[in-house]
Protein backbone atom coordinates (compact mmCIF):
# COMPACT_ATOMS: atom_id res chain seq x y z
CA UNK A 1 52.42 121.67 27.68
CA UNK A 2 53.57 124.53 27.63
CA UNK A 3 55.29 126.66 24.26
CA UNK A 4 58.58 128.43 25.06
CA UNK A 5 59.85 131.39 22.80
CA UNK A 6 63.47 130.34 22.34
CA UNK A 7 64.72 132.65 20.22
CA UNK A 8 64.98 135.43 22.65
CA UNK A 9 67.65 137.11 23.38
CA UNK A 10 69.22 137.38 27.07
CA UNK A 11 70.25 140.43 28.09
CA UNK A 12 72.94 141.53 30.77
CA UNK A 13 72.24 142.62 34.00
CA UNK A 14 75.37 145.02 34.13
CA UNK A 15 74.91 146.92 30.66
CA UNK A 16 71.71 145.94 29.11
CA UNK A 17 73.84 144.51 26.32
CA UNK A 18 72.73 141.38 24.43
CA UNK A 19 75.14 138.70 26.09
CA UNK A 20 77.53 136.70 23.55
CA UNK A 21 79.19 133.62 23.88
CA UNK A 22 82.24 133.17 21.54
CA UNK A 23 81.38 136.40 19.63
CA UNK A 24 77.61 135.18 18.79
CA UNK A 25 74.65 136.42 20.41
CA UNK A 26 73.20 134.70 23.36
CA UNK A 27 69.33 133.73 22.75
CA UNK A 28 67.41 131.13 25.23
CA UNK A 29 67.67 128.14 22.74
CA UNK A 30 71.74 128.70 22.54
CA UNK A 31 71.90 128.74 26.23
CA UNK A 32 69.75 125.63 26.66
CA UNK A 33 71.43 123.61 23.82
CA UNK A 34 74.91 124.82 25.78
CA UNK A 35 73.16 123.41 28.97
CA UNK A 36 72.00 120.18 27.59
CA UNK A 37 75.05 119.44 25.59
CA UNK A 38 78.17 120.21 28.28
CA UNK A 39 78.76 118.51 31.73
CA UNK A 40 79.82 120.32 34.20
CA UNK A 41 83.28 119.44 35.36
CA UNK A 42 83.56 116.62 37.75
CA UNK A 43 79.95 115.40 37.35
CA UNK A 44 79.49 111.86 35.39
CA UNK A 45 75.60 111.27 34.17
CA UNK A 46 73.92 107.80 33.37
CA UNK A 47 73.10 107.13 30.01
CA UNK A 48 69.26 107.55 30.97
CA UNK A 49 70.51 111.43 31.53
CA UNK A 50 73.17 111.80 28.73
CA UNK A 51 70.13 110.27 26.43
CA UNK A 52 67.24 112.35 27.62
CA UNK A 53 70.05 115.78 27.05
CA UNK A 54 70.37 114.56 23.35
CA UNK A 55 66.34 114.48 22.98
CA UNK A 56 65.64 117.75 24.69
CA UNK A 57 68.75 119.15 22.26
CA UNK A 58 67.73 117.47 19.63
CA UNK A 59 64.11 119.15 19.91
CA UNK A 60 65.46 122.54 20.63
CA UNK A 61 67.77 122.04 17.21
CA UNK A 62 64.92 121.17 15.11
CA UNK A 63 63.06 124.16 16.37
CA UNK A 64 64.77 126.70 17.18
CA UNK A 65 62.24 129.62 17.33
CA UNK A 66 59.76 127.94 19.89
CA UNK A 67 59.04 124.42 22.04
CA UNK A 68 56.58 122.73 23.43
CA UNK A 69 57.68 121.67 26.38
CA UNK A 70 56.41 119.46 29.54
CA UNK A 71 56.80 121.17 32.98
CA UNK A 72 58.80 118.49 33.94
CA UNK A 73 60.85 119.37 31.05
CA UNK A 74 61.41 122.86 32.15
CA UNK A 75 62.18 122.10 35.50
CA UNK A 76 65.26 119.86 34.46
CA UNK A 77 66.20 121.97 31.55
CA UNK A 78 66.32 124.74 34.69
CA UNK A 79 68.06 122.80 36.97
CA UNK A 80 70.64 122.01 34.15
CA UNK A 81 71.10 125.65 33.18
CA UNK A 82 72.03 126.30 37.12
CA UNK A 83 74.66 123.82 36.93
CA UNK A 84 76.70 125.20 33.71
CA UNK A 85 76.15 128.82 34.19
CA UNK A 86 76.02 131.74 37.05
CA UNK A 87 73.27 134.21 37.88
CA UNK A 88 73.91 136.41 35.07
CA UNK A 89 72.38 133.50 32.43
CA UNK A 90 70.54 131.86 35.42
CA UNK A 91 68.05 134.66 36.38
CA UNK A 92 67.16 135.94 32.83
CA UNK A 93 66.83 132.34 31.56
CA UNK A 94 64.66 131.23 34.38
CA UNK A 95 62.64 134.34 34.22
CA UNK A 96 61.46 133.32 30.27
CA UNK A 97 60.94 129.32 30.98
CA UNK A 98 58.80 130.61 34.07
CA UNK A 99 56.83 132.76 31.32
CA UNK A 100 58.17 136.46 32.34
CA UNK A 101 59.22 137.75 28.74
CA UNK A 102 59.22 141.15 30.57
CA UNK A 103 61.89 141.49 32.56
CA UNK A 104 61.50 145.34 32.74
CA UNK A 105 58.60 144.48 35.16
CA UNK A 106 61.46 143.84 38.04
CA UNK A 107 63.09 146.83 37.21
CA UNK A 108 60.29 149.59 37.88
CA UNK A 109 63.68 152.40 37.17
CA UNK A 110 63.73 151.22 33.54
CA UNK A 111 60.19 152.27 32.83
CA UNK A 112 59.49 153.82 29.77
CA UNK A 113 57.85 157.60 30.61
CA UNK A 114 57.19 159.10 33.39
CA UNK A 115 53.09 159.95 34.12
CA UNK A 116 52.35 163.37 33.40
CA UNK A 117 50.91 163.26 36.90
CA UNK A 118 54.13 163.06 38.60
């Protein structure tokens, strides 16, 4: 298993800005509960899958700063993400179920200071 910090926040690519979704800040639990809990438009799921949203929700509710989660659990709560949202929610939220809390790693022009040897 596997313990996920959920109550980070995700950050857009564009400005660097904490994302929002209807005025609230986006964290990585909000965006998986969204996931989970909506159906994207067109698709109809079995009641194995609409049951097994409500548990993984339902865990995610009742603790909403961190989860231990399966990786099989991850990989569907990933593949779920990628159906309800684009890259801008995709790639950050991916990034932190994979275990890269440091985005700034990817993006060696947001460094913090320059070497002195430069």
């Amino acid at each position: 298993m596997a313990r996920i910090a959920t109550n980070v926040p995700i950050i857009s690519i564009l400005d660097g800005q904490q994302i929002k979704f209807d005025e609230k800040l986006a964290t990585l639990n909000s965006v998986i509960m969204r996931a989970l809990l909506n159906i994207p438009q067109g698709e109809k799921l079995s009641g194995e899958d609409s049951f097994k949203r409500f548990n993984l929700a339902t865990k995610f509710k009742d603790n909403p700063g961190s989860v231990d989660l399966k990786s099989e659990d991850i990989v569907f709560i990933k593949k779920v993400i990628g159906e309800v949202f684009g890259p801008a929610i995709v790639g950050p939220c991916w990034d932190l179920l994979e275990g890269d809390s440091e985005p700034e790693k990817k993006n060696p022009s947001k460094s913090s200071k320059p070497s002195d040897k430069e």
